[in-house]
N, C-alpha and C. Protein backbone atom coordinates (compact mmCIF):
# COMPACT_ATOMS: atom_id res chain seq x y z
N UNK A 1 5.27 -15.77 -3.57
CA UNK A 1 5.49 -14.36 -3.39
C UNK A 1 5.15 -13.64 -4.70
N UNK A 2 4.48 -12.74 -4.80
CA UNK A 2 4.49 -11.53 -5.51
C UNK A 2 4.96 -10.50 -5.55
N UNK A 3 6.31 -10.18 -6.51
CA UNK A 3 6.79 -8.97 -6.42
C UNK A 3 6.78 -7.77 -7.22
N UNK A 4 6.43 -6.94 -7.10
CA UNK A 4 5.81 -5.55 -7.81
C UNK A 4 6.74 -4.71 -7.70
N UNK A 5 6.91 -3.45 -8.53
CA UNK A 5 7.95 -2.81 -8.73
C UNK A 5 8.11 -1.20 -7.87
N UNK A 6 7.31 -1.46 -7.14
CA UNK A 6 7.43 0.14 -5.92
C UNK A 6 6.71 -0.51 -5.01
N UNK A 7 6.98 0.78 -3.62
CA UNK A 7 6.66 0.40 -2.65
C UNK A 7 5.04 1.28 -2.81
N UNK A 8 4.98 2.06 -3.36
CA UNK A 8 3.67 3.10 -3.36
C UNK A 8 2.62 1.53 -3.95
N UNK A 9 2.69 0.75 -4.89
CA UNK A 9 1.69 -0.69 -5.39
C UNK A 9 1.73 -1.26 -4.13
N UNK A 10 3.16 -1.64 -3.36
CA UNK A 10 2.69 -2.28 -1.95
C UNK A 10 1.61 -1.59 -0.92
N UNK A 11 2.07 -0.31 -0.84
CA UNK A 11 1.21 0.65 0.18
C UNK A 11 -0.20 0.27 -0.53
N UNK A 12 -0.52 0.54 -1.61
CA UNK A 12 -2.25 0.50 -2.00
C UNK A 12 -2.81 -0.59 -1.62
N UNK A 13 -1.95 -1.76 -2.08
CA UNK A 13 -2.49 -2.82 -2.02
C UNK A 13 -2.65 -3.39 -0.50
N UNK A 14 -1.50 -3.00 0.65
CA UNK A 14 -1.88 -2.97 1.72
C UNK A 14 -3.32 -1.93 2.57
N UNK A 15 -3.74 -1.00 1.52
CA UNK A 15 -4.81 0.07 2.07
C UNK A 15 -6.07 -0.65 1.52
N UNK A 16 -5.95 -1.79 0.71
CA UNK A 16 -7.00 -2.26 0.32
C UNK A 16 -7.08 -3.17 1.38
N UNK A 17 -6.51 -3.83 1.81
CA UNK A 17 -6.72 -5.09 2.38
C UNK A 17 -6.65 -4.72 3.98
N UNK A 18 -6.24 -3.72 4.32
CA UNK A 18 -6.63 -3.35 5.77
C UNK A 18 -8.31 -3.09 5.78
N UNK A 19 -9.14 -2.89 4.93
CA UNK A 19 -10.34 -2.96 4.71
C UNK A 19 -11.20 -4.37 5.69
N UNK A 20 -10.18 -5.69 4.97
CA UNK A 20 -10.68 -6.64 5.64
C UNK A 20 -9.78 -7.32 6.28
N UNK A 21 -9.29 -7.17 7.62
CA UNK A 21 -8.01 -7.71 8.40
C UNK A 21 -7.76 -8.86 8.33
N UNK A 22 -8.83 -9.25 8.58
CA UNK A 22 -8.85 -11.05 8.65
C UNK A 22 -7.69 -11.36 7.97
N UNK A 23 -7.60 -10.65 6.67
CA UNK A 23 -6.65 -11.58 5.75
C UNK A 23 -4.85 -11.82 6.17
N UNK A 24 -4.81 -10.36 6.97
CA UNK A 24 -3.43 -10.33 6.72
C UNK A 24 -3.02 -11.03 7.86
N UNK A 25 -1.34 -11.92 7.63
CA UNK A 25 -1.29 -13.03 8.37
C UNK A 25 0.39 -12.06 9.46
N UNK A 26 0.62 -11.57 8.21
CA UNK A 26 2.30 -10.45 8.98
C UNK A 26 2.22 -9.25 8.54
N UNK A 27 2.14 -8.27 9.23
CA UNK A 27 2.33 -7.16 8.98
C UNK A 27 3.71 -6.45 8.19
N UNK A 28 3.37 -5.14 7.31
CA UNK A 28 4.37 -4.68 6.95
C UNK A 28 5.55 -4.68 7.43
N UNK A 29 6.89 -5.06 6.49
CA UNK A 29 8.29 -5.10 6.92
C UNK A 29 9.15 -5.17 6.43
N UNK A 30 10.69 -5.43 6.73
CA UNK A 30 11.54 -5.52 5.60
C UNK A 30 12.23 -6.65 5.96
N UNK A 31 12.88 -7.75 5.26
CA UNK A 31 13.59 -8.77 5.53
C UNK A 31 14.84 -8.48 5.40
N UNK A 32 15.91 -8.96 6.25
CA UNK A 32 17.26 -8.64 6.85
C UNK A 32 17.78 -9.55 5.67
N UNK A 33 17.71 -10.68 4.89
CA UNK A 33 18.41 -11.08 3.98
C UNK A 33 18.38 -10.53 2.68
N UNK A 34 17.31 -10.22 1.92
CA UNK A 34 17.24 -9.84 1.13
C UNK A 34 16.90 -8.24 0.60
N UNK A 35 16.30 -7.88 2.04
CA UNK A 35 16.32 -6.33 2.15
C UNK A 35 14.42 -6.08 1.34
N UNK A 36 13.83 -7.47 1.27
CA UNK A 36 12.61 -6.95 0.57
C UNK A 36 11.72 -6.48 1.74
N UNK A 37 10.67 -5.61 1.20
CA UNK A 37 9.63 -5.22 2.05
C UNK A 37 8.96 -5.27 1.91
N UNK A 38 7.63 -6.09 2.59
CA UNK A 38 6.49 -7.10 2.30
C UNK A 38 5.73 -7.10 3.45
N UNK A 39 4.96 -7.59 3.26
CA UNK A 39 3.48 -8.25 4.19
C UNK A 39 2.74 -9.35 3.42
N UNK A 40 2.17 -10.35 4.46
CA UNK A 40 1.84 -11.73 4.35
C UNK A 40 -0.02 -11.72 4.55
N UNK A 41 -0.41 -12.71 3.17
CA UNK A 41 -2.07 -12.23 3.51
C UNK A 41 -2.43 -13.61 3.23
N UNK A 42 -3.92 -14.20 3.57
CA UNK A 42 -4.65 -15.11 3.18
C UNK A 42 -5.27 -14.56 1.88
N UNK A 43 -5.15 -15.57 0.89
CA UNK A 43 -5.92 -15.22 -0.24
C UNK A 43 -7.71 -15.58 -0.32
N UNK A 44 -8.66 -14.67 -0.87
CA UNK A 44 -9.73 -15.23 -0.73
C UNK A 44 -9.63 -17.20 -1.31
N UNK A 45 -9.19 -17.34 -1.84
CA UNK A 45 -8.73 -19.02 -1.91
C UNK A 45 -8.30 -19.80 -1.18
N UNK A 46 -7.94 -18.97 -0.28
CA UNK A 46 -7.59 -19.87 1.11
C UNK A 46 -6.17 -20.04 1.38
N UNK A 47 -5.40 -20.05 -0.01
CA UNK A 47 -3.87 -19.90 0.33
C UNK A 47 -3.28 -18.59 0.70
N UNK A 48 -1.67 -18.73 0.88
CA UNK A 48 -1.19 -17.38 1.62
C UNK A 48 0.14 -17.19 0.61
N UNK A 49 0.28 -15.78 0.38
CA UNK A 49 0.80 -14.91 -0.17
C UNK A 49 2.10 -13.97 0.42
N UNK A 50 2.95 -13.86 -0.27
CA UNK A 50 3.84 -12.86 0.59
C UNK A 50 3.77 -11.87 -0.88
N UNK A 51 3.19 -10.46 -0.61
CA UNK A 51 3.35 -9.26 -1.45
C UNK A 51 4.32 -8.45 -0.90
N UNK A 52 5.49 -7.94 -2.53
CA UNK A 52 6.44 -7.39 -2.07
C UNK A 52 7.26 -6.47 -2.95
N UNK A 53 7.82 -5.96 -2.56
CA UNK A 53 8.85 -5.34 -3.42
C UNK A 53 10.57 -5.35 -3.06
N UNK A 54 10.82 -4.42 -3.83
CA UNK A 54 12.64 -3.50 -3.58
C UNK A 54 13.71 -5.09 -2.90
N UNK A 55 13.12 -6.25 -3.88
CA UNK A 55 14.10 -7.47 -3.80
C UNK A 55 15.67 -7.22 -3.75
N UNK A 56 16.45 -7.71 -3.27
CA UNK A 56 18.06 -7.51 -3.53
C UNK A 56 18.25 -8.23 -4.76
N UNK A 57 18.86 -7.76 -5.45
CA UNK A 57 19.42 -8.79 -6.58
C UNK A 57 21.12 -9.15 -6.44
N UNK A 58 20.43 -10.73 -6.88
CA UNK A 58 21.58 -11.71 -6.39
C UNK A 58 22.76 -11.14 -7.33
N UNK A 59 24.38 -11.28 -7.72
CA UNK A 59 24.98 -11.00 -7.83
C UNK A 59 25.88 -12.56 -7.87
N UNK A 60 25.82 -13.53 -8.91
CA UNK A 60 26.17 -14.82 -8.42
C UNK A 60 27.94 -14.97 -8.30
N UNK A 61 28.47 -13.49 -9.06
CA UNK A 61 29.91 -13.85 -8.85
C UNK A 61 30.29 -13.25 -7.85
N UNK A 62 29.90 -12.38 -6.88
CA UNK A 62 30.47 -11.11 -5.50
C UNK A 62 28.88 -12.10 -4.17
N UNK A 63 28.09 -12.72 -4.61
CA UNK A 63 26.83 -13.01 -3.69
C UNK A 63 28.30 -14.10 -2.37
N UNK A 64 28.06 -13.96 -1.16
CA UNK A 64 28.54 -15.36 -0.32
C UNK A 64 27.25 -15.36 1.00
N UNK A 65 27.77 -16.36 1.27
CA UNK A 65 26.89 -17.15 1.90
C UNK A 65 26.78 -16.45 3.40
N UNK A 66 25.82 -15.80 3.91
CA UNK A 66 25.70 -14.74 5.31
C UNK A 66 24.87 -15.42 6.04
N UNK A 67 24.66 -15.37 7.33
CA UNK A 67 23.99 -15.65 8.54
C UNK A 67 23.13 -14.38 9.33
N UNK A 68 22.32 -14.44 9.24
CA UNK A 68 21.19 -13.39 10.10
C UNK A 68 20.66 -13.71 11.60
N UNK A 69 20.33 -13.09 12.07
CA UNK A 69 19.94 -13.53 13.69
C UNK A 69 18.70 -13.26 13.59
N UNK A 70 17.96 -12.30 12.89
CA UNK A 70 16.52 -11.66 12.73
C UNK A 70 16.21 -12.10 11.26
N UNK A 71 14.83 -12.48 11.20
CA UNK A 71 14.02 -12.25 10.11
C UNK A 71 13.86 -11.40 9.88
N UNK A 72 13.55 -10.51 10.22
CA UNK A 72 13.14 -8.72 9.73
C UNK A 72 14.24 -7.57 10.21
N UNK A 73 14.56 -6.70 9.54
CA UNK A 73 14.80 -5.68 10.13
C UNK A 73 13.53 -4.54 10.80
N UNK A 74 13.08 -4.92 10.47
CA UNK A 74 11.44 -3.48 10.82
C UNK A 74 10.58 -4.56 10.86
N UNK A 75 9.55 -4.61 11.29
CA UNK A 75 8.33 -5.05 10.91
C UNK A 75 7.76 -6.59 11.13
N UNK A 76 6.83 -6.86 10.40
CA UNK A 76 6.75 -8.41 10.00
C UNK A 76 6.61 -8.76 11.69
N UNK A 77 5.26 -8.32 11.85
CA UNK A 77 4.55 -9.02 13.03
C UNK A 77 3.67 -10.02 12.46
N UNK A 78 3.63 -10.92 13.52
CA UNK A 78 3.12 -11.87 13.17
C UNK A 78 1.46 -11.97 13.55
N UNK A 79 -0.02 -12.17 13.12
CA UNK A 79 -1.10 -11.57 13.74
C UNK A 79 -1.96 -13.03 14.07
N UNK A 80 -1.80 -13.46 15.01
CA UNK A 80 -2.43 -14.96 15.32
C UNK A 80 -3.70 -14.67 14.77
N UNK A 81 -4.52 -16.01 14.07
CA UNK A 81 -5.81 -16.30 13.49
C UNK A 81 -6.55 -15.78 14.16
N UNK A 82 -6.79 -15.66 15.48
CA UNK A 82 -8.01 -15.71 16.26
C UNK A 82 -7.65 -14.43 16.94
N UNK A 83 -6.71 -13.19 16.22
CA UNK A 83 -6.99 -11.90 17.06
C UNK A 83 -7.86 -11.11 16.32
């Protein structure tokens, strides 16, 4: 994962890469555990990436241990290879 410090670096960097779809593997979203908001791409290298921001920060003396039912709150579709 790559995490960057605004969501306006996520937005660009997602306006670049809607250029060439192929790459992106999940669409924009926010994750229900940590509250980050990201999208998932193939790198021209062939590996895959999660770009992101607005991470929760852990808190190791108040942090306990939670259960989610969803991966995402918003977002974070998933875009099969071959659409």
């Amino acid at each position: 994962m790559l995490e960057v410090s605004d969501l306006t670096t996520v937005g660009r960097v997602m306006s670049l890469i809607n250029d060439d779809p192929d790459h992106i593997i999940v669409t924009l979203g926010e994750h229900t555990n940590d509250h980050m908001t990201s999208f998932y791409v193939t790198t021209p290298s062939g590996f895959q990436i999660e770009y992101s921001c607005n991470g929760l920060v852990v808190d190791d003396d108040t942090w306990q241990v939670a259960h989610y039912e969803a991966i995402s709150t918003w977002g974070h579709k998933y875009i099969p290879a071959d659409a």
